[in-house]
PDB file of N, CA and C in Angstrom:
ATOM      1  N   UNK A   1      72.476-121.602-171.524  1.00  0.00           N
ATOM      2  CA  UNK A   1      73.155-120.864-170.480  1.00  0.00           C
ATOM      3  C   UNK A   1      72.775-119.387-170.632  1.00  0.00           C
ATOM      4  N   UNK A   2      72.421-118.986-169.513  1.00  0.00           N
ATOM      5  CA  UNK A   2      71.543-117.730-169.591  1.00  0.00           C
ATOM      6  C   UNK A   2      72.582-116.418-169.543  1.00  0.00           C
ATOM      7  N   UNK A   3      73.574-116.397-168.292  1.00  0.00           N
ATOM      8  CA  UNK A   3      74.839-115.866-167.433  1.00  0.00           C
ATOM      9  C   UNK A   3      75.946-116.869-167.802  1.00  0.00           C
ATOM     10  N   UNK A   4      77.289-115.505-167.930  1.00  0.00           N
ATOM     11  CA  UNK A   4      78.983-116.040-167.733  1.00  0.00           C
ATOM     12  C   UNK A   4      79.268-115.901-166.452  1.00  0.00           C
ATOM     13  N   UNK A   5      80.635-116.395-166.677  1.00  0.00           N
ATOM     14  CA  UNK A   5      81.294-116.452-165.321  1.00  0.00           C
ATOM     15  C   UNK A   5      81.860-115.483-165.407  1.00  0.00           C
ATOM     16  N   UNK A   6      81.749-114.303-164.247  1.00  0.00           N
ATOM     17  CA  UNK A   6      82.534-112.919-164.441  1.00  0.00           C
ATOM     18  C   UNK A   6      81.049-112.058-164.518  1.00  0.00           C
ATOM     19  N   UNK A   7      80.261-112.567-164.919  1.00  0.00           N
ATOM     20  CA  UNK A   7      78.744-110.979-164.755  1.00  0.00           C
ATOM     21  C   UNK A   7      78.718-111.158-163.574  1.00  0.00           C
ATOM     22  N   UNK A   8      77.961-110.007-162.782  1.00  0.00           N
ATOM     23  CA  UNK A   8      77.014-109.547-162.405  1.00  0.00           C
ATOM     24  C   UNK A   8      75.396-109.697-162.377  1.00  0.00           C
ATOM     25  N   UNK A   9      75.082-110.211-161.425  1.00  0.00           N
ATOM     26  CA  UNK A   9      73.295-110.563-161.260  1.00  0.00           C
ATOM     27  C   UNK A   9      72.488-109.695-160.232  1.00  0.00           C
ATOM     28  N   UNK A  10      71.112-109.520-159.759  1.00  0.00           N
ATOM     29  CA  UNK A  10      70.412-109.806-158.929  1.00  0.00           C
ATOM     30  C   UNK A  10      69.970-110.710-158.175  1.00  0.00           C
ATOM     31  N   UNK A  11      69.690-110.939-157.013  1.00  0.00           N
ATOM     32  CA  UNK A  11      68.596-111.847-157.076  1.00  0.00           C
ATOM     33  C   UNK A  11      67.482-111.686-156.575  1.00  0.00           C
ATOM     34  N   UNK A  12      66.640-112.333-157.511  1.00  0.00           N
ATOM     35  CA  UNK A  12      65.223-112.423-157.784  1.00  0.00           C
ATOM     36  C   UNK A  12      64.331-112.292-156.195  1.00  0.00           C
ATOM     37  N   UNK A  13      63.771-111.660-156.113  1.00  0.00           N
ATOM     38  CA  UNK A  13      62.436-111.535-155.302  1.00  0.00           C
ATOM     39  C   UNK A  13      61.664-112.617-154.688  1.00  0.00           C
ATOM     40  N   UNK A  14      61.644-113.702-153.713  1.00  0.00           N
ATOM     41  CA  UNK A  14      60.730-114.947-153.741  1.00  0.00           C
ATOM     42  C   UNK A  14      59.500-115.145-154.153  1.00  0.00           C
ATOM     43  N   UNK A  15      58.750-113.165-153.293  1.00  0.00           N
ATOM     44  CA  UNK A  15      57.616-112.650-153.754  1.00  0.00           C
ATOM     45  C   UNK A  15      57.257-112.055-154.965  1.00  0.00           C
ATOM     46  N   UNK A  16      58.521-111.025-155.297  1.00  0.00           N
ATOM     47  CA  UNK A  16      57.710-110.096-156.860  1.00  0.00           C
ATOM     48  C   UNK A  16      59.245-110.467-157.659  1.00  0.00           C
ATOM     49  N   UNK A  17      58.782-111.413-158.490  1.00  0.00           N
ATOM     50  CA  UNK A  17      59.901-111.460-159.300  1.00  0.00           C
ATOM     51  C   UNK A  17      60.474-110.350-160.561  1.00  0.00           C
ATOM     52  N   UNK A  18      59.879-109.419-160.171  1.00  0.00           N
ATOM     53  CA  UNK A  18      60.650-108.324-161.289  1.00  0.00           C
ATOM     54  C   UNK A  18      61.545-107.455-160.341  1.00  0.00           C
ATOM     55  N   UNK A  19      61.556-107.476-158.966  1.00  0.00           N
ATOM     56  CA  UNK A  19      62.058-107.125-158.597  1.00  0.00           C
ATOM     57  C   UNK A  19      63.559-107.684-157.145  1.00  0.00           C
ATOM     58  N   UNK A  20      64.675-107.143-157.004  1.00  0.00           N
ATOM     59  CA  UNK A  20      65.677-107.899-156.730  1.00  0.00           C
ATOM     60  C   UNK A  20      65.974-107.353-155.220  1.00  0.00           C
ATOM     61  N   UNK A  21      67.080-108.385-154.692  1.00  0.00           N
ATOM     62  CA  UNK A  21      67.658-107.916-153.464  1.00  0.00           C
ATOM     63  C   UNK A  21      68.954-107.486-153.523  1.00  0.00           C
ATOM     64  N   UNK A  22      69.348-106.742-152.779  1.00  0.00           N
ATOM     65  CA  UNK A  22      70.820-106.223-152.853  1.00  0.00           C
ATOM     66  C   UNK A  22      71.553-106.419-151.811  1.00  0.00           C
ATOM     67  N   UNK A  23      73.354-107.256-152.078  1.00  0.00           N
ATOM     68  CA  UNK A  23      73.763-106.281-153.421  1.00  0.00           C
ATOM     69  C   UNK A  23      73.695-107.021-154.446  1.00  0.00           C
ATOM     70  N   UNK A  24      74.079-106.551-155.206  1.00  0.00           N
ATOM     71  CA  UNK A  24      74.527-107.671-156.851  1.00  0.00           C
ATOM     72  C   UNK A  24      74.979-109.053-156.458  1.00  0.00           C
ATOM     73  N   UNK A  25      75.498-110.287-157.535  1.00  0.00           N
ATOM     74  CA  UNK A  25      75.840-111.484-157.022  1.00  0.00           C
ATOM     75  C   UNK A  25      77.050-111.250-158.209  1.00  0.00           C
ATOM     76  N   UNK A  26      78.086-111.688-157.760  1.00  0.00           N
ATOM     77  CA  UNK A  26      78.826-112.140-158.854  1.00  0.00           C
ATOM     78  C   UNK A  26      78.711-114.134-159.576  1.00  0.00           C
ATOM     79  N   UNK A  27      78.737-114.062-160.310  1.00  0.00           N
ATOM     80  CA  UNK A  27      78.720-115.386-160.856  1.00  0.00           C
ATOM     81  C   UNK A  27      80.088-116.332-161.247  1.00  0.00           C
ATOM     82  N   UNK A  28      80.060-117.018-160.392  1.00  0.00           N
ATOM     83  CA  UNK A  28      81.667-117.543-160.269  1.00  0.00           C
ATOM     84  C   UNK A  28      81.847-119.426-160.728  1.00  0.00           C
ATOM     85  N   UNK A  29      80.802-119.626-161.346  1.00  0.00           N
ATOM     86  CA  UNK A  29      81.134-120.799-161.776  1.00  0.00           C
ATOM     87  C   UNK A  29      79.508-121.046-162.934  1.00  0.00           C
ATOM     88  N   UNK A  30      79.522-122.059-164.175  1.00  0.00           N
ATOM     89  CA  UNK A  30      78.485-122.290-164.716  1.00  0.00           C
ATOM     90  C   UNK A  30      78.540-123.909-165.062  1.00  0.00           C
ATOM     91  N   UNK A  31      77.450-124.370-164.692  1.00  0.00           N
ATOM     92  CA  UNK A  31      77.643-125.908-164.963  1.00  0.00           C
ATOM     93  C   UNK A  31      76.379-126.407-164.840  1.00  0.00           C
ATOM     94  N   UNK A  32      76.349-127.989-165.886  1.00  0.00           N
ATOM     95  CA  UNK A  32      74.978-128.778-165.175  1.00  0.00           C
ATOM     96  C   UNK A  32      74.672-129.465-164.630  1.00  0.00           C
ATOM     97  N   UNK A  33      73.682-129.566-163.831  1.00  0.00           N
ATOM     98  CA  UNK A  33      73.616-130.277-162.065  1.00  0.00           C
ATOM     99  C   UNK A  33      72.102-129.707-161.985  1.00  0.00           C
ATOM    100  N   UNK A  34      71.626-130.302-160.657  1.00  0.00           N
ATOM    101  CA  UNK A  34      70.308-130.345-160.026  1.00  0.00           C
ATOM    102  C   UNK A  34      70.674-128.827-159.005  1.00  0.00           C
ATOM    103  N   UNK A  35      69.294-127.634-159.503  1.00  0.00           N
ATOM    104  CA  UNK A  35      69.411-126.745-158.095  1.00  0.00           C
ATOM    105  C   UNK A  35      69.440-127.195-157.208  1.00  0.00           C
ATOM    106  N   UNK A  36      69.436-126.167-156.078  1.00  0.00           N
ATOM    107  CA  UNK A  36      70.229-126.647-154.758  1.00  0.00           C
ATOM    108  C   UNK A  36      69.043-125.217-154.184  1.00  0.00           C
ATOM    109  N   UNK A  37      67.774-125.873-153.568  1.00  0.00           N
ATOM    110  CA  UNK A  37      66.568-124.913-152.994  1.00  0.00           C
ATOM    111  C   UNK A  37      67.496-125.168-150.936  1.00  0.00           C
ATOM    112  N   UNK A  38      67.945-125.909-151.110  1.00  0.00           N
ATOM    113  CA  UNK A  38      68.655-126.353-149.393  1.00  0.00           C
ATOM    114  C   UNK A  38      70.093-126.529-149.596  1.00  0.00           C
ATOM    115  N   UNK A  39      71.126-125.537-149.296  1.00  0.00           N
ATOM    116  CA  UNK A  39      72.382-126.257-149.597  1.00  0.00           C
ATOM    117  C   UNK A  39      72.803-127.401-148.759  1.00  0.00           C
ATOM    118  N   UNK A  40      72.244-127.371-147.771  1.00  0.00           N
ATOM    119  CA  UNK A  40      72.697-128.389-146.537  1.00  0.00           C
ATOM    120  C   UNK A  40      71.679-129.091-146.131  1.00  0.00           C
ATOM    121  N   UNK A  41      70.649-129.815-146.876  1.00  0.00           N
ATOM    122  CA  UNK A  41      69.747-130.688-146.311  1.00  0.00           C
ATOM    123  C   UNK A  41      69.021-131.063-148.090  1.00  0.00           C
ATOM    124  N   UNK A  42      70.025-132.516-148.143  1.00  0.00           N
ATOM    125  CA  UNK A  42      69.670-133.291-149.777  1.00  0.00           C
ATOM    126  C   UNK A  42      67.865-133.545-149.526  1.00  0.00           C
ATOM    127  N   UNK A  43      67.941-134.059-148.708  1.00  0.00           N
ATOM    128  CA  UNK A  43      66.287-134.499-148.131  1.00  0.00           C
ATOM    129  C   UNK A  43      65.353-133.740-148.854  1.00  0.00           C
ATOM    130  N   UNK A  44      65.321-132.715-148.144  1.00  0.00           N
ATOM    131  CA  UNK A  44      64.515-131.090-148.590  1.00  0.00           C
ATOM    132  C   UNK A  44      64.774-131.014-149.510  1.00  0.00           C
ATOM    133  N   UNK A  45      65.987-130.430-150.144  1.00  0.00           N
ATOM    134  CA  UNK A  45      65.950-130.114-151.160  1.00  0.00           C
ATOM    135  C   UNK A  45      65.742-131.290-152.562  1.00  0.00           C
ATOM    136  N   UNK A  46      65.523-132.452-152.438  1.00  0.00           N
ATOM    137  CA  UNK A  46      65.254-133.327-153.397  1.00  0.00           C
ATOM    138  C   UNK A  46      63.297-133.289-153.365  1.00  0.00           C
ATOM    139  N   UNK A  47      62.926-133.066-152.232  1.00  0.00           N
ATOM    140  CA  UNK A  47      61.282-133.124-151.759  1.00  0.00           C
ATOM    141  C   UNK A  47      60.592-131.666-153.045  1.00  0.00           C
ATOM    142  N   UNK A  48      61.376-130.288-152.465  1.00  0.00           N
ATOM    143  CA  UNK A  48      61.155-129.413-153.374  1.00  0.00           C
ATOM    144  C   UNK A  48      61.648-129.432-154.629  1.00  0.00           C
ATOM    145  N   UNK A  49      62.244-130.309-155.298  1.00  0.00           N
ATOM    146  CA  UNK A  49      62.668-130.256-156.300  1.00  0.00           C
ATOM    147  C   UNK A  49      61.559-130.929-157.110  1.00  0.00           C
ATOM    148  N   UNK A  50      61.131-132.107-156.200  1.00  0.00           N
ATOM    149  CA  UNK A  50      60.064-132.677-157.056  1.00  0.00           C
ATOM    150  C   UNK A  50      59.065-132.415-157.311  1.00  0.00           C
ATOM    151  N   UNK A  51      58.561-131.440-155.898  1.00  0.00           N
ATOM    152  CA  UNK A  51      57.045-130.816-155.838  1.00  0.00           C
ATOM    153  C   UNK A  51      57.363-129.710-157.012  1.00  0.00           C
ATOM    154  N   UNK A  52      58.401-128.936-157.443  1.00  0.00           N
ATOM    155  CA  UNK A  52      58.884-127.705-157.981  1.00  0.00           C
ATOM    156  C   UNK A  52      58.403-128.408-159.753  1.00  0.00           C
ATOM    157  N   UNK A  53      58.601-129.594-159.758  1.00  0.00           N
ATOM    158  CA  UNK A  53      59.124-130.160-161.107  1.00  0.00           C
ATOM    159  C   UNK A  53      60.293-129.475-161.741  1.00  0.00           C
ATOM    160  N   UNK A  54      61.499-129.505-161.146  1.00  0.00           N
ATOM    161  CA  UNK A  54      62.535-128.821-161.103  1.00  0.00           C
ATOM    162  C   UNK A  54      63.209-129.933-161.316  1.00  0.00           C
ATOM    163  N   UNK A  55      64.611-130.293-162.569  1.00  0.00           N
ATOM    164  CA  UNK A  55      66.040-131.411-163.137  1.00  0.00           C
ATOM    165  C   UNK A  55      67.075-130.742-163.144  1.00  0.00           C
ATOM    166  N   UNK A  56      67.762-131.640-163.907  1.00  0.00           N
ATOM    167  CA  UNK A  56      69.146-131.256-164.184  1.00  0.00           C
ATOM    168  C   UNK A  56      69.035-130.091-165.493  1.00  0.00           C
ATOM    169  N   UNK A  57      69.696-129.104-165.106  1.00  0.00           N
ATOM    170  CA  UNK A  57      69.827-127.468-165.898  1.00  0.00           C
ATOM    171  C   UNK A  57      70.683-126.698-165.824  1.00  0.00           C
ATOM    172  N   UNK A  58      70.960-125.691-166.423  1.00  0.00           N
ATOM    173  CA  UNK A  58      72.050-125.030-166.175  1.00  0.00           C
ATOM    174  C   UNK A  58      71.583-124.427-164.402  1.00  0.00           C
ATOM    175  N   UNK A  59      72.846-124.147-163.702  1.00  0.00           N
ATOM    176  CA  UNK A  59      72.886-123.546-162.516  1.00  0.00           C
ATOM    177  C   UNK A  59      74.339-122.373-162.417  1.00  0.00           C
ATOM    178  N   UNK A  60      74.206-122.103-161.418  1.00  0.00           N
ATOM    179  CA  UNK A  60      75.437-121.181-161.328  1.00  0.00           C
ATOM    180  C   UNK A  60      75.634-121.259-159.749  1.00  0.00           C
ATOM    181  N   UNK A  61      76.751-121.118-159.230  1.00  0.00           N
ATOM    182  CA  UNK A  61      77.674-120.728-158.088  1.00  0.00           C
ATOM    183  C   UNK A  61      78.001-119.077-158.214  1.00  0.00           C
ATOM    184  N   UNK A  62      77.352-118.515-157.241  1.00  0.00           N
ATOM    185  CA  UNK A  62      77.473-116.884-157.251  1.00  0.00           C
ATOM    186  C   UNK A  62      78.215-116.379-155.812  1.00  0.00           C
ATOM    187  N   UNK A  63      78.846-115.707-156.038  1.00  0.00           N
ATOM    188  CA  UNK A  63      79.494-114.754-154.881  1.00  0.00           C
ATOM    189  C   UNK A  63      78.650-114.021-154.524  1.00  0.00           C
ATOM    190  N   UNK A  64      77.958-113.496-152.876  1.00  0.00           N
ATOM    191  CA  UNK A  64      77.081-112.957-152.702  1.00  0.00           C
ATOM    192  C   UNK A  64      77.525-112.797-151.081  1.00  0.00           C
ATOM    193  N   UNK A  65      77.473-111.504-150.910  1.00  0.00           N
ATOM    194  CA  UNK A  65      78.081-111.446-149.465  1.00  0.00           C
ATOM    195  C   UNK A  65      79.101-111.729-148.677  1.00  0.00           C
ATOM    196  N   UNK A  66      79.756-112.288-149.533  1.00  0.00           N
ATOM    197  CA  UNK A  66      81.120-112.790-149.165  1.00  0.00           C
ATOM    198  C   UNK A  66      81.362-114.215-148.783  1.00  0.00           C
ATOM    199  N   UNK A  67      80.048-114.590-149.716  1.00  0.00           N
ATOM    200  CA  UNK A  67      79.395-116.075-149.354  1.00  0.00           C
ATOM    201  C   UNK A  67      79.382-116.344-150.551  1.00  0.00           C
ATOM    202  N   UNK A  68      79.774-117.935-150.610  1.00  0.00           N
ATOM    203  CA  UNK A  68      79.338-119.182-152.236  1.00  0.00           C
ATOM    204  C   UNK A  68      77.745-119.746-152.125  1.00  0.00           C
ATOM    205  N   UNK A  69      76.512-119.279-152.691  1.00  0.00           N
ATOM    206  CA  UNK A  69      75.758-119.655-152.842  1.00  0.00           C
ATOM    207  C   UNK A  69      76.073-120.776-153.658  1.00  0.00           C
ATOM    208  N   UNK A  70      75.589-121.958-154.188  1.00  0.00           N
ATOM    209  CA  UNK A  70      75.752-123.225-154.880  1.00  0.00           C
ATOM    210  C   UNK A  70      74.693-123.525-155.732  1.00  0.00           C
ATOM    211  N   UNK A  71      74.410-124.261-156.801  1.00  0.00           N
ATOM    212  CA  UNK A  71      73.623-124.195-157.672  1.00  0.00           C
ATOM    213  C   UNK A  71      72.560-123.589-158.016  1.00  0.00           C
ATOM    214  N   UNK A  72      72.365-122.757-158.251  1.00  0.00           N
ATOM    215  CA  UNK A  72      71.474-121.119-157.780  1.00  0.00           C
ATOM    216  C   UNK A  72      70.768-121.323-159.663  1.00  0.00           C
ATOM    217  N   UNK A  73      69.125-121.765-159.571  1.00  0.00           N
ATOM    218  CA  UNK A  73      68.428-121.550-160.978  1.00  0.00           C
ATOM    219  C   UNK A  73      68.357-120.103-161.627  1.00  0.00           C
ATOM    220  N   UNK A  74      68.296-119.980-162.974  1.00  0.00           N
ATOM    221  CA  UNK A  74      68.438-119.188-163.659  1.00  0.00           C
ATOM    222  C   UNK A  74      67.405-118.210-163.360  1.00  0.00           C
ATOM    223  N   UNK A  75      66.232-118.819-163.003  1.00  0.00           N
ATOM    224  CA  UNK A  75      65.150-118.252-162.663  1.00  0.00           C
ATOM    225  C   UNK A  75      64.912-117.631-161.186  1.00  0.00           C
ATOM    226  N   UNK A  76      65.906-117.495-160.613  1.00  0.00           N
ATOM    227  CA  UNK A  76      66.258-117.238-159.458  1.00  0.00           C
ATOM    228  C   UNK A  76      67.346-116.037-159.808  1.00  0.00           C
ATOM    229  N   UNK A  77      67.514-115.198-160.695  1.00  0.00           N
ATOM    230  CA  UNK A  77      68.863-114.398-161.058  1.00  0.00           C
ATOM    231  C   UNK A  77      68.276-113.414-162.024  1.00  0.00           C
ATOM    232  N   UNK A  78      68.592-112.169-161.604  1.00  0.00           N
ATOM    233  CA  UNK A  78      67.902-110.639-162.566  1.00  0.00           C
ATOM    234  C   UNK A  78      69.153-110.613-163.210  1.00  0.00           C
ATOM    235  N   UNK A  79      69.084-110.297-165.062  1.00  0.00           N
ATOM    236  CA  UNK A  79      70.844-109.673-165.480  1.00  0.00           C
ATOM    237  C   UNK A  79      70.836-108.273-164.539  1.00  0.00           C
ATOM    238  N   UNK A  80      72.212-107.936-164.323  1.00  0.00           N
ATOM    239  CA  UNK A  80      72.619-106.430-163.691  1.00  0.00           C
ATOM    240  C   UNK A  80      72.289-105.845-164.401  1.00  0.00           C
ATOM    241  N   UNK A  81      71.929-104.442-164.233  1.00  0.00           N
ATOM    242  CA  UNK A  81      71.523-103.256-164.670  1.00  0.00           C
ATOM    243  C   UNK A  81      71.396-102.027-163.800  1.00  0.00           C
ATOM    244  N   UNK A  82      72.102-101.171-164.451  1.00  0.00           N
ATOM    245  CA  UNK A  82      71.795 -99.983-163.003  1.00  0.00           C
ATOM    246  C   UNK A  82      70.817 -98.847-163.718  1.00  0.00           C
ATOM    247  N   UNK A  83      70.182 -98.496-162.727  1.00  0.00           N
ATOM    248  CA  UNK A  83      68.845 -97.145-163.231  1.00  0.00           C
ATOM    249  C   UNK A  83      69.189 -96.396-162.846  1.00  0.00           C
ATOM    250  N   UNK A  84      69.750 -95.276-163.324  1.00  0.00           N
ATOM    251  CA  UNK A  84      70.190 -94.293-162.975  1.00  0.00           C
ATOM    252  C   UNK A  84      68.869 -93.030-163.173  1.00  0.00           C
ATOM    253  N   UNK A  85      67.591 -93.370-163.436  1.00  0.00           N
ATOM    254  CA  UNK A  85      66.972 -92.605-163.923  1.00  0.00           C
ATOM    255  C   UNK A  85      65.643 -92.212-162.331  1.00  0.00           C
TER     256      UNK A  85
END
C-alpha cells in the first residue's frame, strides 16, 4: 500500500507522468480489487485490463472534484507536495 486514507494525491499525467493535474485528490478509501480504467462499462474496462496486464492490487477511492473516482492504480497517483520554490 503505497497511500492512507486521509492523504492527499495528484493525479498523474496520461501523457508525462512526472507531472499532475489539478486539484489534489483526497484518498478516501484503500482496498484490494481489480482497477477500474471504465467506471461504468465492465466490458472495457476488463478488455484494458488485459491488454494493460493489469490484477488484483492495491487501489484507492479518491475524492476529486466533488466526485468518487473508484479503484484508481497507484500508478495513476503523485504523493502531494507543494513547491513553493
Amino acid at each position: 500500500m503505497k497511500f492512507k486514507e486521509g492523504e492527499l494525491v495528484w493525479i498523474a499525467s496520461a501523457f508525462e507522468g512526472s507531472t499532475h493535474h489539478e486539484p489534489p485528490a483526497l484518498i478516501i478509501k484503500v482496498y484490494q480489487d481489480k482497477p477500474k480504467i471504465f467506471l461504468c462499462n465492465e466490458k472495457e474496462n476488463e478488455y484494458w485490463l488485459e491488454k494493460e496486464d493489469l490484477g488484483m492490487g492495491w487501489v484507492y477511492d479518491i475524492l476529486i472534484n466533488g466526485e468518487v473516482d473508484e479503484a484508481v492504480l497507484s500508478e495513476w497517483l503523485i504523493p502531494f507536495e507543494i513547491n513553493l520554490s
